[in-house]
Protein backbone atom coordinates (compact mmCIF):
# COMPACT_ATOMS: atom_id res chain seq x y z
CA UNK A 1 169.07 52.96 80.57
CA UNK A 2 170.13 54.43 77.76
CA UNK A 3 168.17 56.12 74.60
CA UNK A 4 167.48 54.51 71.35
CA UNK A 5 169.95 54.50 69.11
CA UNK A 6 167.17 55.55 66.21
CA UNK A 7 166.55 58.32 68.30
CA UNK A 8 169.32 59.63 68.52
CA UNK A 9 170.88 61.48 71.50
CA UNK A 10 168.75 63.97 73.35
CA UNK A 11 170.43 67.99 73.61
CA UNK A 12 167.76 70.42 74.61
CA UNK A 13 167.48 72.57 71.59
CA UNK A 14 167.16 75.82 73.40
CA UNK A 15 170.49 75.13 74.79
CA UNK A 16 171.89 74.53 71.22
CA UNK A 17 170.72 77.95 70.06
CA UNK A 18 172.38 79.25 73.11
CA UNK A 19 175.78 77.50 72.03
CA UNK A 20 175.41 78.67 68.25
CA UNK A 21 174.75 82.44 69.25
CA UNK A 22 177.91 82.86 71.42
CA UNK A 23 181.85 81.82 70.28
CA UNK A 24 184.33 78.99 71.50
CA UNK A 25 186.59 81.76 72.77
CA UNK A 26 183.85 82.90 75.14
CA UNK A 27 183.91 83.39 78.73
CA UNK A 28 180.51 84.14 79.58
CA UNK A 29 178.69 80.84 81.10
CA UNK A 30 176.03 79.86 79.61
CA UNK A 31 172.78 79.15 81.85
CA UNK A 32 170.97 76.25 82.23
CA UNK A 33 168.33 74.15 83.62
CA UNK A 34 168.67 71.12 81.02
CA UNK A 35 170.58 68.25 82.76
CA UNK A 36 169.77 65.57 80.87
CA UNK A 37 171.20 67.43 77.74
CA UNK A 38 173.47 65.07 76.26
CA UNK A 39 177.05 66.99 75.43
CA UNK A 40 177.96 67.19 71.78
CA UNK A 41 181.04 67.66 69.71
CA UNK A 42 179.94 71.54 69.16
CA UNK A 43 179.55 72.22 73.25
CA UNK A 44 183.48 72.04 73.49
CA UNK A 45 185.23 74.77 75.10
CA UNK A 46 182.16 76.51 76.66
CA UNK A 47 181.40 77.26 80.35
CA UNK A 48 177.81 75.80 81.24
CA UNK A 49 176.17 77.22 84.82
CA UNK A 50 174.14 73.74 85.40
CA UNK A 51 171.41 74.11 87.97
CA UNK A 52 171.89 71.66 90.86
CA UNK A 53 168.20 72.43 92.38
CA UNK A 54 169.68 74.76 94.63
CA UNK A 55 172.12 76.69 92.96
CA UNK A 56 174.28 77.27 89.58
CA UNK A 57 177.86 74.86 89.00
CA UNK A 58 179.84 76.00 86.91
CA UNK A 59 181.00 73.06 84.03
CA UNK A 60 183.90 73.58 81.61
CA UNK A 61 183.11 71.70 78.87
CA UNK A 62 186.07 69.07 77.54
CA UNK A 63 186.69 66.52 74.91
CA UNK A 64 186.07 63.89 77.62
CA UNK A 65 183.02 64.73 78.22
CA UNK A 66 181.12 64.40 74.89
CA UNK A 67 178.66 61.43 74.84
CA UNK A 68 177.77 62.16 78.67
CA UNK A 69 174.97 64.24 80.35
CA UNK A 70 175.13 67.89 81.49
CA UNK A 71 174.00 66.60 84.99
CA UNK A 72 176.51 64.24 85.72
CA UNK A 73 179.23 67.23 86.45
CA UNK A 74 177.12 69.16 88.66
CA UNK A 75 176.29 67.06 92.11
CA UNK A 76 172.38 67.32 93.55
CA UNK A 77 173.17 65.37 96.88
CA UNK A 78 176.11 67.03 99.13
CA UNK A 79 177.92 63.77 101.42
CA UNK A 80 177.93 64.81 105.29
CA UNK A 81 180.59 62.48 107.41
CA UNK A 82 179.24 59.39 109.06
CA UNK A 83 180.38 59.23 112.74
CA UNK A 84 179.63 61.91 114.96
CA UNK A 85 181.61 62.43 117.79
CA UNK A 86 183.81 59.31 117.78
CA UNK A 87 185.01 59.63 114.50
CA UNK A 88 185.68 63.67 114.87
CA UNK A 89 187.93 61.96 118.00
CA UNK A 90 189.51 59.01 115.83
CA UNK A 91 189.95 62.01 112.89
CA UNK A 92 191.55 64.09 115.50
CA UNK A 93 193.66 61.51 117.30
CA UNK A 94 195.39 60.54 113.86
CA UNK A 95 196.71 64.15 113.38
């Protein structure tokens, strides 16, 4: 669901004075813990180290991306293959 529109969107302001200390040429990352910062217009062209609950990903910042959350580029759950044995075999067999 998504926020209010009155509200405006939600950036972690913390994070913003991060982004307004350093320059767009930059290639430090910048550190965080905020996922559910939304990405604005000023974030562009920065390196963010999102924290996945486990460890740091590293997220280049685009024009694509404004309008979405800082989470959504760094993954929480990690997919294992389904299968087992028989499909390692199948997977084999087809090389």
């Amino acid at each position: 669901m998504s926020r209010s529109l009155k509200k405006g969107p939600y950036v972690d302001e913390k994070l913003m004075q991060k982004v307004a200390k350093k320059t767009a040429g930059d290639k430090e990352p910048i550190k965080t813990w905020a996922r559910a910062s939304t990405i604005s217009p000023e974030m562009i062209g920065f390196v963010f180290n999102v924290h996945n609950g486990k460890n740091f990903i590293e997220v280049k910042v685009v024009e694509e991306m404004v309008g979405h959350r800082l989470g959504e580029f760094a993954p929480t759950r990690k997919f294992v293959k389904h299968g087992g044995k028989l499909q390692k075999a199948a997977e084999k067999g087809k090389k």
